[in-house]
PDB file of N, CA and C in Angstrom:
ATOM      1  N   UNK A   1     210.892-226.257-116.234  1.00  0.00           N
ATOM      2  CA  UNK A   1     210.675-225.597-117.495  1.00  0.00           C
ATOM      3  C   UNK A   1     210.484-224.115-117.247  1.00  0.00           C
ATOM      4  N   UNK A   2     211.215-223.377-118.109  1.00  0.00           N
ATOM      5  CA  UNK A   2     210.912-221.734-117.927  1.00  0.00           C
ATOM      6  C   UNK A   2     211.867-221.695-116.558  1.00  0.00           C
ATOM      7  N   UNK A   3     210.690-220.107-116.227  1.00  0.00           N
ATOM      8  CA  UNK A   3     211.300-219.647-114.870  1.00  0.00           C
ATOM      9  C   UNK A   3     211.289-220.213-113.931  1.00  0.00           C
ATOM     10  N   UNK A   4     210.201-221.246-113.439  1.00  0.00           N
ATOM     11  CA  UNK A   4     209.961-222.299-112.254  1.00  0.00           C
ATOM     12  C   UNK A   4     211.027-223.031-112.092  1.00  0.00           C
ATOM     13  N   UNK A   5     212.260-222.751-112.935  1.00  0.00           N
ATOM     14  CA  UNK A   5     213.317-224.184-112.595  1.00  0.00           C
ATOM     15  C   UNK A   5     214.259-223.149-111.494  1.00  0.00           C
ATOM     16  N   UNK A   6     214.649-221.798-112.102  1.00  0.00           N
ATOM     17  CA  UNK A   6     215.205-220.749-111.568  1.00  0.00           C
ATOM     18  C   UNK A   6     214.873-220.067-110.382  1.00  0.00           C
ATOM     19  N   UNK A   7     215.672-219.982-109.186  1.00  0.00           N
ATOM     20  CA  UNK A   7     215.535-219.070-108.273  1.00  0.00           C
ATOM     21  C   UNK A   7     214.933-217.934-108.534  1.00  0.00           C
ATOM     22  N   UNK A   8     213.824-216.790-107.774  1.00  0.00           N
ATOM     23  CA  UNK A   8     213.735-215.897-108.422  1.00  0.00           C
ATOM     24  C   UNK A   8     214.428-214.705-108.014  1.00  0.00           C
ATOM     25  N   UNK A   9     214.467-213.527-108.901  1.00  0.00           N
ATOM     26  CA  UNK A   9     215.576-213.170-108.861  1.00  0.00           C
ATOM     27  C   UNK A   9     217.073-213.291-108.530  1.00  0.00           C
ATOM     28  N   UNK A  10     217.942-214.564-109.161  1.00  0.00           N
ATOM     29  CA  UNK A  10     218.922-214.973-108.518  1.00  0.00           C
ATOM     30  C   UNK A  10     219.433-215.427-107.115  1.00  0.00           C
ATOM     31  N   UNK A  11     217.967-215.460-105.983  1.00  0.00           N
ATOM     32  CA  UNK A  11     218.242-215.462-104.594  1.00  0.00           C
ATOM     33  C   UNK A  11     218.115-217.301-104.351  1.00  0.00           C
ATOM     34  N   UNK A  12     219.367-217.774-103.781  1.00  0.00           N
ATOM     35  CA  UNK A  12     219.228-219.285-103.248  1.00  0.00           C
ATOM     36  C   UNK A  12     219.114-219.453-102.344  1.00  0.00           C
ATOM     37  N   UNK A  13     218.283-220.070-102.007  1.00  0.00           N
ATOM     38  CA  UNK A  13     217.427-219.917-100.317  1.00  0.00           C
ATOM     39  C   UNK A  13     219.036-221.033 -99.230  1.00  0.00           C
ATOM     40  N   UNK A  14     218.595-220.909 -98.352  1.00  0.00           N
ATOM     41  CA  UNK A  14     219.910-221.153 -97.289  1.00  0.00           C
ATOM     42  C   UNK A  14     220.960-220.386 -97.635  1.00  0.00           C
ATOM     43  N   UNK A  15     221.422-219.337 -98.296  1.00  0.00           N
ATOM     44  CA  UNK A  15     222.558-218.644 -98.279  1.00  0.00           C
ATOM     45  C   UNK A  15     222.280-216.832 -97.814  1.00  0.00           C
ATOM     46  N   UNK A  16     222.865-217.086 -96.669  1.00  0.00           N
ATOM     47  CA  UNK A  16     222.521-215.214 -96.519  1.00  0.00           C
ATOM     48  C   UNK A  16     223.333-214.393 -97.339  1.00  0.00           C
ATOM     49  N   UNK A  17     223.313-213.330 -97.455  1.00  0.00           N
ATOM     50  CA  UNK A  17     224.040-212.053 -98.181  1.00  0.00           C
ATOM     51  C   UNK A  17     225.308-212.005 -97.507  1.00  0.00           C
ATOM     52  N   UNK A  18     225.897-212.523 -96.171  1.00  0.00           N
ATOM     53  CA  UNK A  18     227.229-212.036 -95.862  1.00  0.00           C
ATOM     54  C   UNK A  18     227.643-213.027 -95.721  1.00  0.00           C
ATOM     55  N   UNK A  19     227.350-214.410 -95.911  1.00  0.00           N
ATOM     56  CA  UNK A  19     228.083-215.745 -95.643  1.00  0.00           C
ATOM     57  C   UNK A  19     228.596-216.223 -97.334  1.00  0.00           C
ATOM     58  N   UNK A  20     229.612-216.530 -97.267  1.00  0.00           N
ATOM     59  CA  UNK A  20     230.293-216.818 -98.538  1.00  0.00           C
ATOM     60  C   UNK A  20     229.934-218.322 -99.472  1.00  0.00           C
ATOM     61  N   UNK A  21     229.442-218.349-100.611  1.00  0.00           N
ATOM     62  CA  UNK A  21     229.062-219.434-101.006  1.00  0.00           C
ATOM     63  C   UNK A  21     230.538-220.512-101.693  1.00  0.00           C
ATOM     64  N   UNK A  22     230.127-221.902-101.141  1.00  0.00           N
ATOM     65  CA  UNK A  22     231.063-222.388-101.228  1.00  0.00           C
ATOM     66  C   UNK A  22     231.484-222.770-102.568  1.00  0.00           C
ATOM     67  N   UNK A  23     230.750-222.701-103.266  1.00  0.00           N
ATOM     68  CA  UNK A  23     231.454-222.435-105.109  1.00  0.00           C
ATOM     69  C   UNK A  23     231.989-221.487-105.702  1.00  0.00           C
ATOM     70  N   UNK A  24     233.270-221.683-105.923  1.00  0.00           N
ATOM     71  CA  UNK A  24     234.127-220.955-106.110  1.00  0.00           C
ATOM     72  C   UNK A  24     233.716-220.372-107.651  1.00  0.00           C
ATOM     73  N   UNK A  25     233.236-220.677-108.549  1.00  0.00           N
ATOM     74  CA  UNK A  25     232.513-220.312-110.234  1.00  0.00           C
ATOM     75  C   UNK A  25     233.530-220.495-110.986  1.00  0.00           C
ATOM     76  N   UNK A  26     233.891-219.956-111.451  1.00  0.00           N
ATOM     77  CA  UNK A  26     235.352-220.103-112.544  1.00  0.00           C
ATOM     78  C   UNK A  26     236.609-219.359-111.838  1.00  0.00           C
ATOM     79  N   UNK A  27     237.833-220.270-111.868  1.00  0.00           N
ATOM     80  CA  UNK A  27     238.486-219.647-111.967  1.00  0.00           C
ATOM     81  C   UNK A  27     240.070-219.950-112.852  1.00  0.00           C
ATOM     82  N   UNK A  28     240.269-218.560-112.962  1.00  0.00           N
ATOM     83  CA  UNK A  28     241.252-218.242-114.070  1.00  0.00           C
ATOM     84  C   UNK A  28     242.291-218.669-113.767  1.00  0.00           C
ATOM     85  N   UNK A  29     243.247-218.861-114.509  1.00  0.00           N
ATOM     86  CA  UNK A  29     244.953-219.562-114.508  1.00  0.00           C
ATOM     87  C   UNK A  29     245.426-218.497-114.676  1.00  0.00           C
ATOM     88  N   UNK A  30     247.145-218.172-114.470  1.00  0.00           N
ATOM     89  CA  UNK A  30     247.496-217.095-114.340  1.00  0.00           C
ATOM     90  C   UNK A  30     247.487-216.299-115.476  1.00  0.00           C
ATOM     91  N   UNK A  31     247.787-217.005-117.226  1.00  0.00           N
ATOM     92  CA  UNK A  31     248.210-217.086-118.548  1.00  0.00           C
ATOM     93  C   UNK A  31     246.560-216.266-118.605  1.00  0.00           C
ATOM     94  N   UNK A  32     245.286-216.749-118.443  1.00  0.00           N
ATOM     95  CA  UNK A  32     244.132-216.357-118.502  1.00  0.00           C
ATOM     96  C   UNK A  32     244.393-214.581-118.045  1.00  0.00           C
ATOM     97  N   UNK A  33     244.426-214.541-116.425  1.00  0.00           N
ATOM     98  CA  UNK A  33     244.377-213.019-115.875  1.00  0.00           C
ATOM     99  C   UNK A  33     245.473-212.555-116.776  1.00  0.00           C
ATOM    100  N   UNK A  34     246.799-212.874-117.152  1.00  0.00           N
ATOM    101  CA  UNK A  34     247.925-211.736-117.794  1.00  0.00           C
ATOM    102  C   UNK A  34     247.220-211.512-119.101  1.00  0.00           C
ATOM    103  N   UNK A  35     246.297-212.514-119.525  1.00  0.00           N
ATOM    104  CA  UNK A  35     245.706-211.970-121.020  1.00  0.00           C
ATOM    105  C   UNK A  35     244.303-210.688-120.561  1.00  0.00           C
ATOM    106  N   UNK A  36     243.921-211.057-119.593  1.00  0.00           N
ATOM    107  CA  UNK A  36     242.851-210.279-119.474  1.00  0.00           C
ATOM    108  C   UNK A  36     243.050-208.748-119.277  1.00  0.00           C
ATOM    109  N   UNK A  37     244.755-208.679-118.036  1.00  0.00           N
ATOM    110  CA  UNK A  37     245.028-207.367-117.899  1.00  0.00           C
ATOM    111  C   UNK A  37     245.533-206.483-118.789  1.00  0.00           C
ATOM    112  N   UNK A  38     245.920-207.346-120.508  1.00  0.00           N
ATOM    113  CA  UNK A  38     246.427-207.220-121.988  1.00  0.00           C
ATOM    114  C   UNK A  38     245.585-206.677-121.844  1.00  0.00           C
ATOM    115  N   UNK A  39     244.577-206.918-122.131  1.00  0.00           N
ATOM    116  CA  UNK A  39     243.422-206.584-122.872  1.00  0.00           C
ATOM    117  C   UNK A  39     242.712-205.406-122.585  1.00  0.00           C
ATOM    118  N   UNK A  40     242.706-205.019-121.266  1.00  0.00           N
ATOM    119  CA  UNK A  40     241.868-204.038-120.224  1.00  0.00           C
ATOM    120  C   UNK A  40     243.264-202.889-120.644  1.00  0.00           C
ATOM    121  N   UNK A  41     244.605-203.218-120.940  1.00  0.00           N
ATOM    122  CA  UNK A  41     245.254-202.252-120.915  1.00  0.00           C
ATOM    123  C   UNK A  41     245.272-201.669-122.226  1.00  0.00           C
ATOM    124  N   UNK A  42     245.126-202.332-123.207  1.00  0.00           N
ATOM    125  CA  UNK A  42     244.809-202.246-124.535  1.00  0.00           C
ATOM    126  C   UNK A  42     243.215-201.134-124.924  1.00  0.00           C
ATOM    127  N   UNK A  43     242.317-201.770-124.362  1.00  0.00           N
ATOM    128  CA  UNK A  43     241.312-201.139-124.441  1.00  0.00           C
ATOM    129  C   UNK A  43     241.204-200.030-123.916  1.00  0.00           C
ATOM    130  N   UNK A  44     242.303-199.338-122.743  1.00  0.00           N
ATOM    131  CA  UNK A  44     242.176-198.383-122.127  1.00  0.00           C
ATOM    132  C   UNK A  44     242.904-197.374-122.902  1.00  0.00           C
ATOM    133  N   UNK A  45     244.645-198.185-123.289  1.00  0.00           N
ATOM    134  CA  UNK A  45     244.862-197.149-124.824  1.00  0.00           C
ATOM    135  C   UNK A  45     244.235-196.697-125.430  1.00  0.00           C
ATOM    136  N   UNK A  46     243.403-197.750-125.723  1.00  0.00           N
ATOM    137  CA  UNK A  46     242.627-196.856-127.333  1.00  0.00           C
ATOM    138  C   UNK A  46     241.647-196.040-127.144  1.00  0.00           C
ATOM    139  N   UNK A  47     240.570-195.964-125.638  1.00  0.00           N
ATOM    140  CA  UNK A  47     239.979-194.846-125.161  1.00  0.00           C
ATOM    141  C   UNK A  47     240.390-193.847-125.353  1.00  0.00           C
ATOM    142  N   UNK A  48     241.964-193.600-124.471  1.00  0.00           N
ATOM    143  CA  UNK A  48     242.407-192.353-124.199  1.00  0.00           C
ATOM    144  C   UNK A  48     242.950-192.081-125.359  1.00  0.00           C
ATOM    145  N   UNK A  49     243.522-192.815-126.516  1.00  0.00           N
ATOM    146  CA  UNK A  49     243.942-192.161-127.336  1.00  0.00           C
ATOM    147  C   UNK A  49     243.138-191.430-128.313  1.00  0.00           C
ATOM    148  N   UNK A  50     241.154-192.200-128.462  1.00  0.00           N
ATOM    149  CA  UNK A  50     240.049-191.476-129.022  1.00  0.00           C
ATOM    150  C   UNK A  50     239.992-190.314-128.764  1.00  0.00           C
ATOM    151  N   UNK A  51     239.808-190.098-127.054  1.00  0.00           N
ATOM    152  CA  UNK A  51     240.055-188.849-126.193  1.00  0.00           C
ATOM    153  C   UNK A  51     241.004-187.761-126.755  1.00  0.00           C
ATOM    154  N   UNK A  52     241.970-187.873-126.945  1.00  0.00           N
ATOM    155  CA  UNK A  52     242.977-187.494-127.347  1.00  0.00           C
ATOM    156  C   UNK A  52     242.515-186.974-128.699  1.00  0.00           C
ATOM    157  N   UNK A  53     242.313-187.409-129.615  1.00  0.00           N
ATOM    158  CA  UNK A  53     242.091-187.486-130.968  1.00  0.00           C
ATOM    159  C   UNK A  53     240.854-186.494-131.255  1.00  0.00           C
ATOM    160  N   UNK A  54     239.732-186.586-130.733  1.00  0.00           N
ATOM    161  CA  UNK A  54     238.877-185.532-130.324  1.00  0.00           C
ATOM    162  C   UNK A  54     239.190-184.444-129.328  1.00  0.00           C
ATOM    163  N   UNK A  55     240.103-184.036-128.719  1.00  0.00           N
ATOM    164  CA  UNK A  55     240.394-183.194-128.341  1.00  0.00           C
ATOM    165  C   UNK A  55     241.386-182.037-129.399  1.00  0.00           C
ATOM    166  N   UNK A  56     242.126-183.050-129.957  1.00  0.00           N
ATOM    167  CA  UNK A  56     242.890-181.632-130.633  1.00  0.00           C
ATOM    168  C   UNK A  56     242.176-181.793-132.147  1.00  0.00           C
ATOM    169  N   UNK A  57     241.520-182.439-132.475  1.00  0.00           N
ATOM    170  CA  UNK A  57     240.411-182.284-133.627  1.00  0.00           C
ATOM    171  C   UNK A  57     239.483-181.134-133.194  1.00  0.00           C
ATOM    172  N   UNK A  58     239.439-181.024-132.013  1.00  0.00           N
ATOM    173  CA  UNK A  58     238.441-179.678-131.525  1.00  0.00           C
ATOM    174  C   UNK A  58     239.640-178.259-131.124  1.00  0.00           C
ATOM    175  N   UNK A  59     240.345-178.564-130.871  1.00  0.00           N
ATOM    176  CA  UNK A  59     241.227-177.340-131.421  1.00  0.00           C
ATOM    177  C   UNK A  59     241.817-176.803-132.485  1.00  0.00           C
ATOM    178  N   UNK A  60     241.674-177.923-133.061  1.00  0.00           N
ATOM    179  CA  UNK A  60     242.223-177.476-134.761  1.00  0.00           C
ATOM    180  C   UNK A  60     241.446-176.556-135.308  1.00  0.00           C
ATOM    181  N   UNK A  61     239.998-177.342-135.180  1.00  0.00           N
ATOM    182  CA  UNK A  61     238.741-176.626-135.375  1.00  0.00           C
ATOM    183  C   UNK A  61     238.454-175.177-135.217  1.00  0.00           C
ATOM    184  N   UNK A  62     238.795-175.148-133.797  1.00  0.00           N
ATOM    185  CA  UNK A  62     238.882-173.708-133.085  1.00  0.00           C
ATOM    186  C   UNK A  62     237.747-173.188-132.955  1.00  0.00           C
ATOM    187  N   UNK A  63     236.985-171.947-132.408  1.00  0.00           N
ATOM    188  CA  UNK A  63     235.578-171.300-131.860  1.00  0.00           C
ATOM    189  C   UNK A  63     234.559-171.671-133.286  1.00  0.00           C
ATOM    190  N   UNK A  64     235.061-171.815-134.715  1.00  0.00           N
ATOM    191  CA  UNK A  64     234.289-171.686-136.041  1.00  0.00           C
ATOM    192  C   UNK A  64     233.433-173.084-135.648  1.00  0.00           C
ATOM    193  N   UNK A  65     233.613-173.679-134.916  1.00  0.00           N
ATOM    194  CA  UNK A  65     232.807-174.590-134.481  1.00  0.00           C
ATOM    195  C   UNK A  65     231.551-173.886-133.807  1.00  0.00           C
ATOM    196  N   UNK A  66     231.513-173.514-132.865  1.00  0.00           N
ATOM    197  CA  UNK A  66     230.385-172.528-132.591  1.00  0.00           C
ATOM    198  C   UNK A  66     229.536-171.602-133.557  1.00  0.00           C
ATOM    199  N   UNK A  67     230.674-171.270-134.244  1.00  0.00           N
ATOM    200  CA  UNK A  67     229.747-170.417-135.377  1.00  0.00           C
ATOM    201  C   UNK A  67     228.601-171.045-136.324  1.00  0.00           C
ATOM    202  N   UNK A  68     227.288-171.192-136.085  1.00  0.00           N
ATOM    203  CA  UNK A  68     226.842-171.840-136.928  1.00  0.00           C
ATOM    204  C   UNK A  68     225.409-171.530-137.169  1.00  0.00           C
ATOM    205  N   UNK A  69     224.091-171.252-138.303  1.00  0.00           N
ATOM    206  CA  UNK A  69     223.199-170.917-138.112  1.00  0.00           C
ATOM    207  C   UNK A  69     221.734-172.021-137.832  1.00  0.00           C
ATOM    208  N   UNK A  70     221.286-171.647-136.949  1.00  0.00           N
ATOM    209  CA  UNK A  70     220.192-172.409-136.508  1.00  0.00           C
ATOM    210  C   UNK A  70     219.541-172.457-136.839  1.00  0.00           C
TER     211      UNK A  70
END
């Protein structure tokens, strides 16, 4: 019950830090990773295109952006 069921801090005793644990956790099918690298490529569009979008929104703007009273 609670934390007493859980390792603490994630550490499982008999496994050192450089020996590889033999559970593999999930793994993905290929259809899975080609959707995932969709997705990461998708999301990276739309960063750079924000980027983008605030950049010449700040040139349009021009120095009158600075101008302003405090």
């Amino acid at each position: 019950m609670g934390r007493a069921d859980r390792p603490v801090g994630g550490v499982i005793d008999g496994i050192a830090m450089n020996e590889q644990s033999k559970d593999e956790g999930i793994v993905l099918t290929e259809a899975q990773k080609r959707a995932r690298r969709s997705r990461s490529i998708a999301i990276a569009l739309s960063l750079a295109a924000l980027v983008i979008l605030f950049y010449v929104i700040t040139l349009v703007k021009g120095p009158i952006v600075l101008v302003r009273p405090i």
